[in-house]
C-alpha atoms as a PDB file:
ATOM      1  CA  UNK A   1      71.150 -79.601 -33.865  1.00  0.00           C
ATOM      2  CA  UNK A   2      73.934 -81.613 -35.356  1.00  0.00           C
ATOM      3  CA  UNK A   3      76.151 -78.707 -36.037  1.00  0.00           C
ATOM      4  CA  UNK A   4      75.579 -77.512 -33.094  1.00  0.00           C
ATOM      5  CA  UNK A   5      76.999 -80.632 -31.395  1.00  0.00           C
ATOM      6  CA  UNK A   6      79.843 -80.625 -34.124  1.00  0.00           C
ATOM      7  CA  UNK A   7      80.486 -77.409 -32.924  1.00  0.00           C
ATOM      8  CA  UNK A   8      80.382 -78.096 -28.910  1.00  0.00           C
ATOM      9  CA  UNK A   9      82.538 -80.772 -29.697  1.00  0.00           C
ATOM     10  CA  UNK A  10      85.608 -78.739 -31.557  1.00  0.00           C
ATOM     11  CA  UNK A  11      85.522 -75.958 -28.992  1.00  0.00           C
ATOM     12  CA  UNK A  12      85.781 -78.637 -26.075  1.00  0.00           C
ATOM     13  CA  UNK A  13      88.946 -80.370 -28.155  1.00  0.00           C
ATOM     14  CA  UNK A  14      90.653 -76.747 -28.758  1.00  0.00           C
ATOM     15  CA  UNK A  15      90.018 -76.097 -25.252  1.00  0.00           C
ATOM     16  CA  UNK A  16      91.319 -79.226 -24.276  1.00  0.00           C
ATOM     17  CA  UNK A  17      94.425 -78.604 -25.942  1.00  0.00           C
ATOM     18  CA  UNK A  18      95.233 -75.174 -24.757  1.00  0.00           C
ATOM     19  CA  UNK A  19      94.771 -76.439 -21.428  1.00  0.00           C
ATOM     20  CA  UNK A  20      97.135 -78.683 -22.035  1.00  0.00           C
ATOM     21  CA  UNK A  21      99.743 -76.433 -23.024  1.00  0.00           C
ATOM     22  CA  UNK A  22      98.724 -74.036 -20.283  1.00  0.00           C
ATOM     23  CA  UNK A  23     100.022 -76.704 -17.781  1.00  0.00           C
ATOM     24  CA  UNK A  24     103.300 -77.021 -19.719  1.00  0.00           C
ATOM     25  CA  UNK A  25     104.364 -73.745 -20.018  1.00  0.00           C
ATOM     26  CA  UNK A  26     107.411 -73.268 -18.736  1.00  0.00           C
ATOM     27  CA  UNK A  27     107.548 -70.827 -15.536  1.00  0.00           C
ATOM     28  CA  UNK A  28     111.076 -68.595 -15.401  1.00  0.00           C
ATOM     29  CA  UNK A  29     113.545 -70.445 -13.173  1.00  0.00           C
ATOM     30  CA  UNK A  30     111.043 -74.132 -13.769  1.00  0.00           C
ATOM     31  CA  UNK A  31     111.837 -76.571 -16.122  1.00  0.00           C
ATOM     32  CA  UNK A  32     108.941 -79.610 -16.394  1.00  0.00           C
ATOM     33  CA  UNK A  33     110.349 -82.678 -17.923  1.00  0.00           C
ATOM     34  CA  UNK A  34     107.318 -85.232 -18.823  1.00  0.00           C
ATOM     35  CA  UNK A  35     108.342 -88.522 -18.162  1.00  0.00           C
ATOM     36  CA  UNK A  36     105.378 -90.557 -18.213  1.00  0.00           C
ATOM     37  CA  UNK A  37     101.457 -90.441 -18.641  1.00  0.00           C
ATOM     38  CA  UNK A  38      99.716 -93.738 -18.764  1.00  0.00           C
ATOM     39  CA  UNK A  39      96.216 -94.522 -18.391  1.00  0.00           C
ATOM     40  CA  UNK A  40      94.813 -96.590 -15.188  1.00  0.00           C
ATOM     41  CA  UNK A  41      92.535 -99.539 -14.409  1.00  0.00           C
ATOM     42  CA  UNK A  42      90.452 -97.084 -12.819  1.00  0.00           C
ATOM     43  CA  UNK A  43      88.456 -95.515 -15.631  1.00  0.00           C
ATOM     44  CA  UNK A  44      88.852 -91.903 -16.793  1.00  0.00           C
ATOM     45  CA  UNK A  45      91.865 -91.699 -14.080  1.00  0.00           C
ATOM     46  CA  UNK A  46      95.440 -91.360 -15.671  1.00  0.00           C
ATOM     47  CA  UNK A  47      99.125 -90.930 -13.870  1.00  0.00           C
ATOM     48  CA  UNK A  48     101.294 -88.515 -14.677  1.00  0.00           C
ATOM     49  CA  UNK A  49     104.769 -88.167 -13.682  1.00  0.00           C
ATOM     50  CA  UNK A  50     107.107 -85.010 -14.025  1.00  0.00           C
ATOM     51  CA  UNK A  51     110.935 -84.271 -13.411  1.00  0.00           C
ATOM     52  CA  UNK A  52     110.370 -80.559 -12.225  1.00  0.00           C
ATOM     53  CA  UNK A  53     113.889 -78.607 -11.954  1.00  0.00           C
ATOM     54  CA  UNK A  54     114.068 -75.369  -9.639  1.00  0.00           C
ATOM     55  CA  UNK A  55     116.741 -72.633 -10.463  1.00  0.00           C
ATOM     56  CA  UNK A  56     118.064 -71.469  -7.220  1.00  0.00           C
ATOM     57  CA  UNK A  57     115.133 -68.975  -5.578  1.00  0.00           C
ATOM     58  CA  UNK A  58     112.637 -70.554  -7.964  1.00  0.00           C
ATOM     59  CA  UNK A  59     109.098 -70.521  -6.607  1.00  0.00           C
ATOM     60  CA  UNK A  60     106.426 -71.933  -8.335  1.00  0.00           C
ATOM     61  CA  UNK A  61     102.729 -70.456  -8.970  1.00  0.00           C
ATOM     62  CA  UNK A  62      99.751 -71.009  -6.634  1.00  0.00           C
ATOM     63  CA  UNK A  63      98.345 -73.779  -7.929  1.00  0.00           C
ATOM     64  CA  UNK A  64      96.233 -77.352  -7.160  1.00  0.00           C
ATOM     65  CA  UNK A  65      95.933 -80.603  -9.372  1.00  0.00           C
ATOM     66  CA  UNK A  66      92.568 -82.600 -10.534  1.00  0.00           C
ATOM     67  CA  UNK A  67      94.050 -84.939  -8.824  1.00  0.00           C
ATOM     68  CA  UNK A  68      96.440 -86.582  -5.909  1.00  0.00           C
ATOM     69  CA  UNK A  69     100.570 -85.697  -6.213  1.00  0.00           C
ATOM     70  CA  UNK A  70     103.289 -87.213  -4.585  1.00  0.00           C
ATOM     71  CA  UNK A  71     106.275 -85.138  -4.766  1.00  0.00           C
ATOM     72  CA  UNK A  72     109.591 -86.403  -3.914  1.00  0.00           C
ATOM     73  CA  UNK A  73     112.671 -84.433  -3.665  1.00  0.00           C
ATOM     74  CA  UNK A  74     115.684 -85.978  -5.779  1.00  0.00           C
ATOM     75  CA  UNK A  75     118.023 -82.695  -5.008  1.00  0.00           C
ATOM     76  CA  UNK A  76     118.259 -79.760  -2.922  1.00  0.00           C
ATOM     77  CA  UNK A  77     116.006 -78.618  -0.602  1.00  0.00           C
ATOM     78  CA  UNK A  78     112.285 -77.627  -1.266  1.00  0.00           C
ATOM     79  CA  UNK A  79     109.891 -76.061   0.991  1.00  0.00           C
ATOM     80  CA  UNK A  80     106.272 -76.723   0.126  1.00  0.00           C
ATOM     81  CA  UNK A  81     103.362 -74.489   1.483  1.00  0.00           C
ATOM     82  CA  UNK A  82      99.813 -76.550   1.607  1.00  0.00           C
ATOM     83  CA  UNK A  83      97.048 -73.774   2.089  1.00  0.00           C
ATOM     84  CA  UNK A  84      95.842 -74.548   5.218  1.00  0.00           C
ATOM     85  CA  UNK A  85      99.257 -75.984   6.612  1.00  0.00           C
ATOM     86  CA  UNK A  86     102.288 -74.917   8.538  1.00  0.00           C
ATOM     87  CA  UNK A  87     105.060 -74.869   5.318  1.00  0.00           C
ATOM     88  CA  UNK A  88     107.115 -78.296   5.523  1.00  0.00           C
ATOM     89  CA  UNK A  89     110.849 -78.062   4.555  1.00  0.00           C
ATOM     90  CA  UNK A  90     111.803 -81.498   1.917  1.00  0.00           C
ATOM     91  CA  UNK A  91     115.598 -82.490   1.177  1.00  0.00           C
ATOM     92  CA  UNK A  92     116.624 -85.049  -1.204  1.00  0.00           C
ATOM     93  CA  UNK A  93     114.744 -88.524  -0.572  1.00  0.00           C
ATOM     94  CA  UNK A  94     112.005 -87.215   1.000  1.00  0.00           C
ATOM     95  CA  UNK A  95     107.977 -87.220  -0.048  1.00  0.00           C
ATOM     96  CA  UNK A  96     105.011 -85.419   0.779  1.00  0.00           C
ATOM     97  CA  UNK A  97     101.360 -86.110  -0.713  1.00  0.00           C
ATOM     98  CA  UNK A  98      99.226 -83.209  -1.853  1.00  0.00           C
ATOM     99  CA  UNK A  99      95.448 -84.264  -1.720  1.00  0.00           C
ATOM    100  CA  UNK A 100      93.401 -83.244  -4.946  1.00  0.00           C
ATOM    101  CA  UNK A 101      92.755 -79.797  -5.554  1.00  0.00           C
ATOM    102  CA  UNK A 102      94.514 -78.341  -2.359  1.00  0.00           C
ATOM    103  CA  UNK A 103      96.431 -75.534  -3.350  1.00  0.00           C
ATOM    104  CA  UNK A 104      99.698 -75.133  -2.823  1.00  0.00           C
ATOM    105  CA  UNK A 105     103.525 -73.209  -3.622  1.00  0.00           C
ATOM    106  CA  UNK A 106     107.068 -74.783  -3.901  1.00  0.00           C
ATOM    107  CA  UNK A 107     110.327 -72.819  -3.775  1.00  0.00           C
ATOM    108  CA  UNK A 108     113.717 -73.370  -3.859  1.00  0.00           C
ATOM    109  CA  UNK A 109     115.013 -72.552  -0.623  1.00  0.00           C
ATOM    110  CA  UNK A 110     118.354 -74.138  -1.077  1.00  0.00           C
ATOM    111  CA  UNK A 111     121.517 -72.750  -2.305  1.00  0.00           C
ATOM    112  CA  UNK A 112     121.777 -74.468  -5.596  1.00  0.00           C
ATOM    113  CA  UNK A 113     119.124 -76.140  -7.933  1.00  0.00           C
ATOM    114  CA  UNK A 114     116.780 -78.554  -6.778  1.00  0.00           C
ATOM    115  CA  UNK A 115     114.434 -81.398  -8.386  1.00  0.00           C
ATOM    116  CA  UNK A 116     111.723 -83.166  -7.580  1.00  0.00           C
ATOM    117  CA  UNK A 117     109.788 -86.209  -8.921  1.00  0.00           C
ATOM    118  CA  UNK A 118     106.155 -85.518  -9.059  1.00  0.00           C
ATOM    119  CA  UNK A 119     103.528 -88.468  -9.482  1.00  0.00           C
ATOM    120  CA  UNK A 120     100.226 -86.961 -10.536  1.00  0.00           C
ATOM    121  CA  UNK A 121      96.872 -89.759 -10.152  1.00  0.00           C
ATOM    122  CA  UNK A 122      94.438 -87.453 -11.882  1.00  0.00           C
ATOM    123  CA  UNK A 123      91.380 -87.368 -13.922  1.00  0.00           C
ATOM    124  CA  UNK A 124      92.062 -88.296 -17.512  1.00  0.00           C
ATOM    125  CA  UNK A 125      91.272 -85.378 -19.815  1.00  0.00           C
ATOM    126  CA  UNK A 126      91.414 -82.517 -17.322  1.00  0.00           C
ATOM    127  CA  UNK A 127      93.961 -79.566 -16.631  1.00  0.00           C
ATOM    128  CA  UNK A 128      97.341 -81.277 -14.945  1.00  0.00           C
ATOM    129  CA  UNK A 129      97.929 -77.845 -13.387  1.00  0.00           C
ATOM    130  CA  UNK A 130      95.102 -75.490 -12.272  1.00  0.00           C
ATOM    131  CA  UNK A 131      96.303 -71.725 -11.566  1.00  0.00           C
ATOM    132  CA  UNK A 132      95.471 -70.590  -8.135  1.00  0.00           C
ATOM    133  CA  UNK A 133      94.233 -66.604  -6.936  1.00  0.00           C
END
């Protein structure tokens, strides 16, 4: 019984890791900067936030978060497409919030790079980013 719970416990702490660098691979024409992850007064809820840089044409994966995001476009121009919403058009100093675990796509649709700032409020211990079909 005790190994066995020695054992549950390694697999969920490898898993846990790989997870973890699952969410920071880097996608071709995406660069994710971590900037800062900090736990909350809220327990088992962390934020996140990430400098994400689009090459021009970049489009991101389907994808959803544990959790809320702001994202706020510091350059260029993004267009974001929430899956059951009309695709929204951002340009530098504007924000959008993503509700947990809606899926969604951003691309480039600019003619040079663009960045945004995203603020992640998410369950502590879980996937940042969750691969969408």
């Amino acid at each position: 019984m005790k190994t066995s719970r020695i054992i549950a416990a390694a697999l969920l702490i490898v898993g846990s890791g790989l997870a973890l660098q699952a969410a920071k691979a880097q996608q071709a024409g995406i660069q994710r900067t971590d900037l800062v992850q900090h736990d909350l007064d809220t327990p088992g809820r962390e934020a996140v936030q990430v400098r994400v840089d689009f090459e021009q044409d970049a489009v991101s994966v389907k994808h959803s978060h544990p959790g809320e995001e702001i994202a706020y476009v510091l350059e260029g121009s993004l267009e974001y497409q929430l899956e059951g919403r009309a695709p929204v058009i951002l340009h530098a100093g504007e924000a959008l919030f993503i509700p947990a675990g809606v899926a969604h796509v951003a691309k480039n649709v600019g003619s040079g790079k663009a960045s945004e700032l995203a603020t992640y409020v998410v369950k502590k211990g879980t996937p940042l980013v969750v691969p969408v079909k």
